[in-house]
Structure formats: C-alpha cells, structure tokens
N, C-alpha and C. Protein backbone atom coordinates (compact mmCIF):
# COMPACT_ATOMS: atom_id res chain seq x y z
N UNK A 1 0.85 -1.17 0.00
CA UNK A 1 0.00 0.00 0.00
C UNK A 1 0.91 1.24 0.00
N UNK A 2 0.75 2.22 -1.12
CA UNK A 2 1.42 3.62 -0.93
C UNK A 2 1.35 3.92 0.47
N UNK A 3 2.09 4.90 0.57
CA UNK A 3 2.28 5.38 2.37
C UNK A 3 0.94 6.94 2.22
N UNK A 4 0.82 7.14 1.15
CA UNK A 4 -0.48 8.11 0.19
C UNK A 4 -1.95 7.35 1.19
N UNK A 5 -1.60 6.63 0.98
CA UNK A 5 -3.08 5.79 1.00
C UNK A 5 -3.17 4.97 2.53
N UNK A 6 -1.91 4.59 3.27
CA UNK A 6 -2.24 4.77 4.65
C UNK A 6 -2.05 6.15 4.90
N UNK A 7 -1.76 7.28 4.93
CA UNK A 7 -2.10 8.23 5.65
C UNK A 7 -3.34 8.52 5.38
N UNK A 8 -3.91 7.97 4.59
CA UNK A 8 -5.62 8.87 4.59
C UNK A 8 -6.19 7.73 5.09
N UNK A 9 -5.37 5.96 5.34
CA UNK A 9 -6.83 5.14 5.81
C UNK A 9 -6.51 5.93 7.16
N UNK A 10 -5.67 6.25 7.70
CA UNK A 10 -5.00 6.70 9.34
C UNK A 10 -6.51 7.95 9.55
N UNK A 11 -6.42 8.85 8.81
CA UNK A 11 -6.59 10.23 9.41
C UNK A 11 -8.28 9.30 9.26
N UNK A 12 -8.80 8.45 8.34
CA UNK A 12 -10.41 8.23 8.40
C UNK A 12 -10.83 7.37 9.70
N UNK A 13 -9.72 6.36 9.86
CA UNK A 13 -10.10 5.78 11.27
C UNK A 13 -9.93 6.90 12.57
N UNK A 14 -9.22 7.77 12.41
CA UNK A 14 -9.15 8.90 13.49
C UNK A 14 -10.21 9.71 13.63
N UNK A 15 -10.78 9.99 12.12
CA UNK A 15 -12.10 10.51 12.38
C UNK A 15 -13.57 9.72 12.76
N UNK A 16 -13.38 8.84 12.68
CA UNK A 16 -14.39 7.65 12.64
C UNK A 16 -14.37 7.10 14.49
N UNK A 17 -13.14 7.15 14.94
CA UNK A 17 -12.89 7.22 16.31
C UNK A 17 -13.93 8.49 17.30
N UNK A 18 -13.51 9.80 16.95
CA UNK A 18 -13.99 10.97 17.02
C UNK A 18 -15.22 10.74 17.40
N UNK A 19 -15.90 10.38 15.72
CA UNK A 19 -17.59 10.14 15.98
C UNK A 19 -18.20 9.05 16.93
N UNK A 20 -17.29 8.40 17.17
CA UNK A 20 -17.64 7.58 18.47
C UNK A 20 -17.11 7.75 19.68
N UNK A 21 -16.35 8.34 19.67
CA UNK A 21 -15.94 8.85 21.13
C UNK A 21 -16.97 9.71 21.58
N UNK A 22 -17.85 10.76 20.42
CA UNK A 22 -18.62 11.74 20.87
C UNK A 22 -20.38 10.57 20.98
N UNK A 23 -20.57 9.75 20.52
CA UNK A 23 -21.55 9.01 20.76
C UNK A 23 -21.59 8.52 22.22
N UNK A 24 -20.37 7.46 21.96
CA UNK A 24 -20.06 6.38 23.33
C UNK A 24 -20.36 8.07 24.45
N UNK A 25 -19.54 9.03 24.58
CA UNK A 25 -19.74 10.21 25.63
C UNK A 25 -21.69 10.58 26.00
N UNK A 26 -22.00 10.72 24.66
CA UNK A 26 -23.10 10.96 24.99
C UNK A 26 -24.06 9.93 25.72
N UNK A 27 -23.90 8.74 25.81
CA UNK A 27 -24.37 7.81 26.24
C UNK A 27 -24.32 8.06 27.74
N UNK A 28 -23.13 8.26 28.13
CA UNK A 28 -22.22 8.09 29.08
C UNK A 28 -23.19 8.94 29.75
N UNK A 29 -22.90 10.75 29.38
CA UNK A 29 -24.02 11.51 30.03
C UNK A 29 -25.25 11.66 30.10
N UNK A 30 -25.76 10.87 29.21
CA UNK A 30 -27.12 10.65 29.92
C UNK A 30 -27.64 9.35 30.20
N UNK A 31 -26.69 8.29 30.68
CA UNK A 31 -27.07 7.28 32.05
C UNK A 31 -26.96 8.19 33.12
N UNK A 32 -25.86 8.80 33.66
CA UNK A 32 -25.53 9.58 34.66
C UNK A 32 -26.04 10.85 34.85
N UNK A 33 -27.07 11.36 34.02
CA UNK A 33 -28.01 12.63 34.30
C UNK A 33 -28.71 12.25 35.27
N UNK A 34 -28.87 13.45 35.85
CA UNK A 34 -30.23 13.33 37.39
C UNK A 34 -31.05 13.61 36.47
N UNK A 35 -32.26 13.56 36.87
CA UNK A 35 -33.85 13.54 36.75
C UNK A 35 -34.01 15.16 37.08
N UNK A 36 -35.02 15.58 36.12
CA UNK A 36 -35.75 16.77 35.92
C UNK A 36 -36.06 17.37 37.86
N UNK A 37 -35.67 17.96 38.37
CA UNK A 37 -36.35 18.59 39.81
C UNK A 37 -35.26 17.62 40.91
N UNK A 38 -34.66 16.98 40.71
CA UNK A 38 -34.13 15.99 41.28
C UNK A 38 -33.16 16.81 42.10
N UNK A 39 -32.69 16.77 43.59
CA UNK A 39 -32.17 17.35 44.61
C UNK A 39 -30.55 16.48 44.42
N UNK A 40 -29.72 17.22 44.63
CA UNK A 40 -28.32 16.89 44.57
C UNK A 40 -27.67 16.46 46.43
N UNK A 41 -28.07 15.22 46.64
CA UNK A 41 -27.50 14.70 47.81
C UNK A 41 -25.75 14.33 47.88
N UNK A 42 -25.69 14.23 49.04
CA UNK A 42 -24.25 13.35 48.73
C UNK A 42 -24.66 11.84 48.90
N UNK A 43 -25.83 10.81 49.00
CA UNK A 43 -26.07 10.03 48.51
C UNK A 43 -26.41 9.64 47.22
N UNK A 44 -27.03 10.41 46.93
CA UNK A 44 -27.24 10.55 45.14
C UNK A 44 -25.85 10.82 44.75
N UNK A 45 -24.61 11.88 44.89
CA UNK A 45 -23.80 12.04 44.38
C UNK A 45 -22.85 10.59 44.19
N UNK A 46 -23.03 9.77 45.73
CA UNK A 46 -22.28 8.61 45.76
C UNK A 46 -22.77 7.56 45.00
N UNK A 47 -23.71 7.48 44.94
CA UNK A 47 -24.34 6.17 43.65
C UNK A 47 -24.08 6.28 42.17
N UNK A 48 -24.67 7.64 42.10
CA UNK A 48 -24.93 8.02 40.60
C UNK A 48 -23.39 8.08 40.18
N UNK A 49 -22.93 9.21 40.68
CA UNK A 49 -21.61 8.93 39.80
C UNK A 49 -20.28 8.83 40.35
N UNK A 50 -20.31 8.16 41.87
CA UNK A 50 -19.19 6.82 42.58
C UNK A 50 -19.27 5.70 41.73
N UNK A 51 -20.25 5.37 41.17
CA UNK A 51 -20.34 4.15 40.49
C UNK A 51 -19.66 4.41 39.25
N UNK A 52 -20.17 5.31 38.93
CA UNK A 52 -19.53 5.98 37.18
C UNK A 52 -18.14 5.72 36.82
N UNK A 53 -17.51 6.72 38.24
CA UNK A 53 -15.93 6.80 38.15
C UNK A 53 -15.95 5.20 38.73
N UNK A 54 -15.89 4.45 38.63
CA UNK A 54 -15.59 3.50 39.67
C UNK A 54 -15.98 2.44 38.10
N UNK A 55 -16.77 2.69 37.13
CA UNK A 55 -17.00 1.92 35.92
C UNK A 55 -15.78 3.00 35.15
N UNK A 56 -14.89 3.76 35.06
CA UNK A 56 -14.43 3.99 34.13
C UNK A 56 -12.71 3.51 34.80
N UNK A 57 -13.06 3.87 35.80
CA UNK A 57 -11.49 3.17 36.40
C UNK A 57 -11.03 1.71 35.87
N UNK A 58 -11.73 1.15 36.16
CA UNK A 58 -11.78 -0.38 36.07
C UNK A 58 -11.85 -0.30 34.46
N UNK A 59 -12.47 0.50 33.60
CA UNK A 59 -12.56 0.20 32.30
C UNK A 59 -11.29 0.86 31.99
N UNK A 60 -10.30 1.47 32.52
CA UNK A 60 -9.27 2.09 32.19
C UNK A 60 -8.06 1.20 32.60
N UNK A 61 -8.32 0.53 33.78
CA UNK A 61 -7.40 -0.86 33.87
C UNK A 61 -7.50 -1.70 33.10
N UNK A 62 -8.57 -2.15 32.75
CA UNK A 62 -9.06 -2.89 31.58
C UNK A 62 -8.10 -2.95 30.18
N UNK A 63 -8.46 -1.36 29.75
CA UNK A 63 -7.32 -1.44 28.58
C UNK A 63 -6.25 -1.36 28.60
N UNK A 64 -5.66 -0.96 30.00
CA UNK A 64 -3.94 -1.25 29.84
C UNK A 64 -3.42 -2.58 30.00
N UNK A 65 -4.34 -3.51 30.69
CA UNK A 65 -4.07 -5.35 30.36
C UNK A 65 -3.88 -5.47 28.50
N UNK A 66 -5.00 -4.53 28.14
CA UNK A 66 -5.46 -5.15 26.79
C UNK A 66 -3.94 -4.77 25.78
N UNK A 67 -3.60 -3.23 26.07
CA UNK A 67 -2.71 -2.65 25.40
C UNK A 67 -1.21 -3.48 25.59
N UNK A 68 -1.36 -3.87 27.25
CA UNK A 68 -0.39 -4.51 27.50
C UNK A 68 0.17 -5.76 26.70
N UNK A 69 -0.83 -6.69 26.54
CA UNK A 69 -1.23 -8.02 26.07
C UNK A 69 -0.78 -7.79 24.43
N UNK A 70 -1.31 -6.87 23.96
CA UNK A 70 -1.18 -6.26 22.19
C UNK A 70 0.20 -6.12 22.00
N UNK A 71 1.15 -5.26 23.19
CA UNK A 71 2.17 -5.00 22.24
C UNK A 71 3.39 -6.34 22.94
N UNK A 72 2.93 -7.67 23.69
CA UNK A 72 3.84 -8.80 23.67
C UNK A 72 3.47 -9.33 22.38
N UNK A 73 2.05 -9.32 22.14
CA UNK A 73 2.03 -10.03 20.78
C UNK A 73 2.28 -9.20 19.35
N UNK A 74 2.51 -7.91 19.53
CA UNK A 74 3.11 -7.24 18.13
C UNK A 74 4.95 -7.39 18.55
N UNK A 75 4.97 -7.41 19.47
CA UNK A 75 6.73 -7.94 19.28
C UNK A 75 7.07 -8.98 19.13
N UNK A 76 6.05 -10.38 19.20
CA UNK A 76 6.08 -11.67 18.90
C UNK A 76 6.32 -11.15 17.30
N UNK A 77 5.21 -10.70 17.17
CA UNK A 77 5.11 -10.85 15.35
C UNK A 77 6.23 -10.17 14.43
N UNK A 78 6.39 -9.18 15.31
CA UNK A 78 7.66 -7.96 14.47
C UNK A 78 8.80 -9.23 14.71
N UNK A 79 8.78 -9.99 15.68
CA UNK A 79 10.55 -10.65 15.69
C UNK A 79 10.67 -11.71 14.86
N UNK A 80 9.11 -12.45 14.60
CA UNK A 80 8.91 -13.70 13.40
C UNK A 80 9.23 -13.18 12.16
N UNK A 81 8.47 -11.71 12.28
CA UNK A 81 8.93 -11.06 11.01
C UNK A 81 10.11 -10.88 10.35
N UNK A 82 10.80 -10.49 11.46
CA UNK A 82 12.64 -9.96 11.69
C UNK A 82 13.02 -11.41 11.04
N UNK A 83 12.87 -12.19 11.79
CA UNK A 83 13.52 -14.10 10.73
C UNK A 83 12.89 -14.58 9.90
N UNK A 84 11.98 -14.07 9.33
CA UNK A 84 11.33 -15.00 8.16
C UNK A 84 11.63 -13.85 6.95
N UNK A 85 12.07 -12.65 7.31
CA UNK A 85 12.47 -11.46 5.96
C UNK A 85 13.75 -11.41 5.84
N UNK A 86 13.58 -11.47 3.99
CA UNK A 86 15.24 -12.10 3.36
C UNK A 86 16.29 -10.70 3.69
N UNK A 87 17.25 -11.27 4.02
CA UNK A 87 18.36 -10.03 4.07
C UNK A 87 18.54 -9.59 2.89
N UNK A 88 19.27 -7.89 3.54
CA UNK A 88 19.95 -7.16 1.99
C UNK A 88 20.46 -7.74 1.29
N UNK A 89 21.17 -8.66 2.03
CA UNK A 89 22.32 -9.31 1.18
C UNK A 89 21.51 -10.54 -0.37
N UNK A 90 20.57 -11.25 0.38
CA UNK A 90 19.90 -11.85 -0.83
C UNK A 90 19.26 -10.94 -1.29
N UNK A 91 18.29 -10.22 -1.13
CA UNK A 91 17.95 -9.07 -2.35
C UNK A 91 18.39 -8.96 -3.39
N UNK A 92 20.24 -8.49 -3.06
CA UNK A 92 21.27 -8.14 -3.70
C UNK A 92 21.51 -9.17 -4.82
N UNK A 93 21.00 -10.57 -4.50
CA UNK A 93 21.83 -11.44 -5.05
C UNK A 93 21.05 -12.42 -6.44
C-alpha cells in the first residue's frame, strides 16, 4: 500500500474514532443525568456517579491489560517477522 493511501486510511479511522468517542460520551451523560427537579444529595452524588468513576477506572485498567497483552504479541510478530524477511544481502543477489 502507498504510504499516500495509509495516511488517509490513518486520518479516516481517526475521524471515525472521534464520531464515536462523541456518541459512546453521549451515552455516558445521559445514564448519569439526574432527573428533571431531582435534589443533589451526597447520597445521590455517591451512587450516581461513585459508580460511574468506579466503571471507568476499572474500564481504564481494563485497557492497559489489553494494550499490554497487544504489544507482547506485536513484538512476537515484528521478531517472526525480523527471521522470516530475506536479508539485503539476498535481495542483492
């Protein structure tokens, strides 16, 4: 693939990210909206959104296992790669 043609698949998955980051958000804020007239307790504060932060923490540990896990197996693959690709030298030859 031209390097033409990954930089534009790059910048469309970046925008395509975007539009879901702003979806997935909106979701987000309105599970965690109070109710129309609804009084701001510090029990209400602790449920409604103790729980929230407490679902994004854990979803934020979450992906550093995941990220973690991704880049043993992209250095697995980059090093299979590294021995199974012919040297300069055969190129050359």
């Amino acid at each position: 693939m031209p390097p033409s043609r990954i930089e534009n698949f790059s910048v469309s998955l970046f925008y395509i990210a975007m539009a879901l980051s702003g979806i997935i958000g909106a979701v987000f804020s309105t599970s965690i909206a109070l109710e129309k007239g609804q009084v701001v307790t510090q029990q209400i504060v602790q449920i409604i959104y103790g729980d929230y932060f407490k679902l994004l923490t854990v979803l934020a540990v979450v992906m550093v296992g995941v990220a973690l896990l991704a880049s043993v197996l992209i250095r697995k693959m980059l090093a299979a790669a590294d021995v199974n690709s012919p040297s300069i030298q055969d190129k050359q030859a």
